[in-house]
Protein backbone atom coordinates (compact mmCIF):
# COMPACT_ATOMS: atom_id res chain seq x y z
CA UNK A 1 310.43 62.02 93.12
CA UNK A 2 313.27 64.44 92.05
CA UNK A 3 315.00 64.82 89.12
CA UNK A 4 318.89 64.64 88.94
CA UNK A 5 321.65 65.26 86.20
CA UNK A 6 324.06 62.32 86.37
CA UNK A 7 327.33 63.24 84.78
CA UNK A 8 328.95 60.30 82.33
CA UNK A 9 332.73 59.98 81.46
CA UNK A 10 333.46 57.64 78.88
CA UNK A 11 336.47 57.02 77.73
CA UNK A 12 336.40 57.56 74.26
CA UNK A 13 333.17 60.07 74.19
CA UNK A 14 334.33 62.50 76.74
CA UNK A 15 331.51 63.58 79.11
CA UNK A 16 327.87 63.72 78.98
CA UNK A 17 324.91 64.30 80.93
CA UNK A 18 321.88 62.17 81.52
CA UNK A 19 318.74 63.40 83.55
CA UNK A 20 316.72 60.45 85.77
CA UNK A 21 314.02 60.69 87.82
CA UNK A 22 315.20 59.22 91.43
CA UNK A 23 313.78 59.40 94.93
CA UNK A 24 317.39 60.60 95.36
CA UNK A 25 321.15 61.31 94.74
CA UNK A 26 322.41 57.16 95.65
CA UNK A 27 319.33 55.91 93.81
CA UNK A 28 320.01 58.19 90.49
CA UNK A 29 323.75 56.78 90.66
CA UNK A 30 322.67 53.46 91.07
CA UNK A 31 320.11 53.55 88.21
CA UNK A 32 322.67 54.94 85.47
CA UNK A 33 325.49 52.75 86.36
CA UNK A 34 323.53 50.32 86.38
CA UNK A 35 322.09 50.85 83.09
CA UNK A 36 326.12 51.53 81.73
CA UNK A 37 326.51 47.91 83.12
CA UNK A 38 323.87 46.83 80.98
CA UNK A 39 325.60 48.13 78.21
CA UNK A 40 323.35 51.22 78.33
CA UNK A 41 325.87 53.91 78.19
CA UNK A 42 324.04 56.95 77.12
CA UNK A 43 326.49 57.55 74.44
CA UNK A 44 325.56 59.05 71.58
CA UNK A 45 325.77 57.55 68.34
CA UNK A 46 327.78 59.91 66.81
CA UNK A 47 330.52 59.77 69.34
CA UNK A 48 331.37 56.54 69.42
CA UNK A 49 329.95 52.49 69.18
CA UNK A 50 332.43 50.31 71.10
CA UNK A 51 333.09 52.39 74.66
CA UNK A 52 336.24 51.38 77.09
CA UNK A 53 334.94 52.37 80.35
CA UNK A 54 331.84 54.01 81.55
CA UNK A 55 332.29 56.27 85.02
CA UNK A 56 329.79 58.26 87.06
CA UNK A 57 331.57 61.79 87.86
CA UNK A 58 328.87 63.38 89.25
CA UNK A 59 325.30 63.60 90.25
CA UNK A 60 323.27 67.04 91.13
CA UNK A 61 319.81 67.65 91.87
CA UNK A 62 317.60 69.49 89.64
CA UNK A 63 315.50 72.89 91.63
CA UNK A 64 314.92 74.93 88.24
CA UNK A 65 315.40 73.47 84.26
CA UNK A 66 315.23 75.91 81.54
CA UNK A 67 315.99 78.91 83.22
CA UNK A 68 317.41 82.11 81.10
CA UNK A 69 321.72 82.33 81.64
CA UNK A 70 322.67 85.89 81.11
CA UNK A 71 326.50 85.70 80.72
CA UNK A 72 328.85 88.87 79.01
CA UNK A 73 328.99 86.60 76.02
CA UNK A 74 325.43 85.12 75.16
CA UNK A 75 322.29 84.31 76.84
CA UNK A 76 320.91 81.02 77.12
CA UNK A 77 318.97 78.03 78.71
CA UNK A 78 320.55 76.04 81.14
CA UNK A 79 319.61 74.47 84.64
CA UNK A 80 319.89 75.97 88.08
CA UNK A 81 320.89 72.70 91.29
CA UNK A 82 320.27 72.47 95.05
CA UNK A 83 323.72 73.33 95.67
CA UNK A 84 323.57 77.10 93.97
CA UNK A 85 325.10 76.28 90.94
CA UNK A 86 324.47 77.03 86.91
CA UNK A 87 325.24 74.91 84.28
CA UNK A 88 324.48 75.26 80.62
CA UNK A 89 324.88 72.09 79.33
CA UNK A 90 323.04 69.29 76.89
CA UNK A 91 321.64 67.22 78.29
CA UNK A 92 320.30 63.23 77.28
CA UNK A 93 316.55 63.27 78.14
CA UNK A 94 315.03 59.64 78.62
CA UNK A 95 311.39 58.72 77.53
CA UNK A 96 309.96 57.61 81.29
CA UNK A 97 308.43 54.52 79.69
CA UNK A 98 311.78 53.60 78.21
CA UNK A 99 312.28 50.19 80.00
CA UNK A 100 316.18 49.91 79.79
């Protein structure tokens, strides 16, 4: 199984990122929203406690975590997707035995 970065926009927290373990893109998607429909919403504690509306922006699949970012301004850790792309972002890790 792969893993993919699901991208989270809440209403009132803005966007986050949560990482699942999927057999693919359509099952990721399903997992998360279905776990937002649960009331699961993957939002932090400290943004907020009583969420509007929970959307799925995007999902992306993982080729390379924790690789170095050399930019002009800093250097960093961020993740490297099957489409080409960088991102350096934070993202929500789940425990695999967590059962929600």
């Amino acid at each position: 199984m792969a893993e993919f970065d699901v991208s989270v926009l809440t209403i009132r927290c803005g966007t986050h990122t949560v990482r699942a373990v999927a057999e693919n893109a359509a099952a990721a998607r399903r997992q998360i929203q279905s776990e937002c429909d649960k009331g699961h919403n993957h939002c932090p504690a400290e943004w907020c406690t009583d969420d509007v509306q929970t959307t799925i922006v995007q999902v992306k699949q993982v080729a390379l975590d924790d690789v170095t970012i050399i930019a002009a301004d800093s250097v960093g850790l961020g993740t490297f997707y099957t489409d080409d792309t960088l991102r350096r972002a934070r993202i929500v890790r789940r425990d695999p035995g967590d059962s929600r």
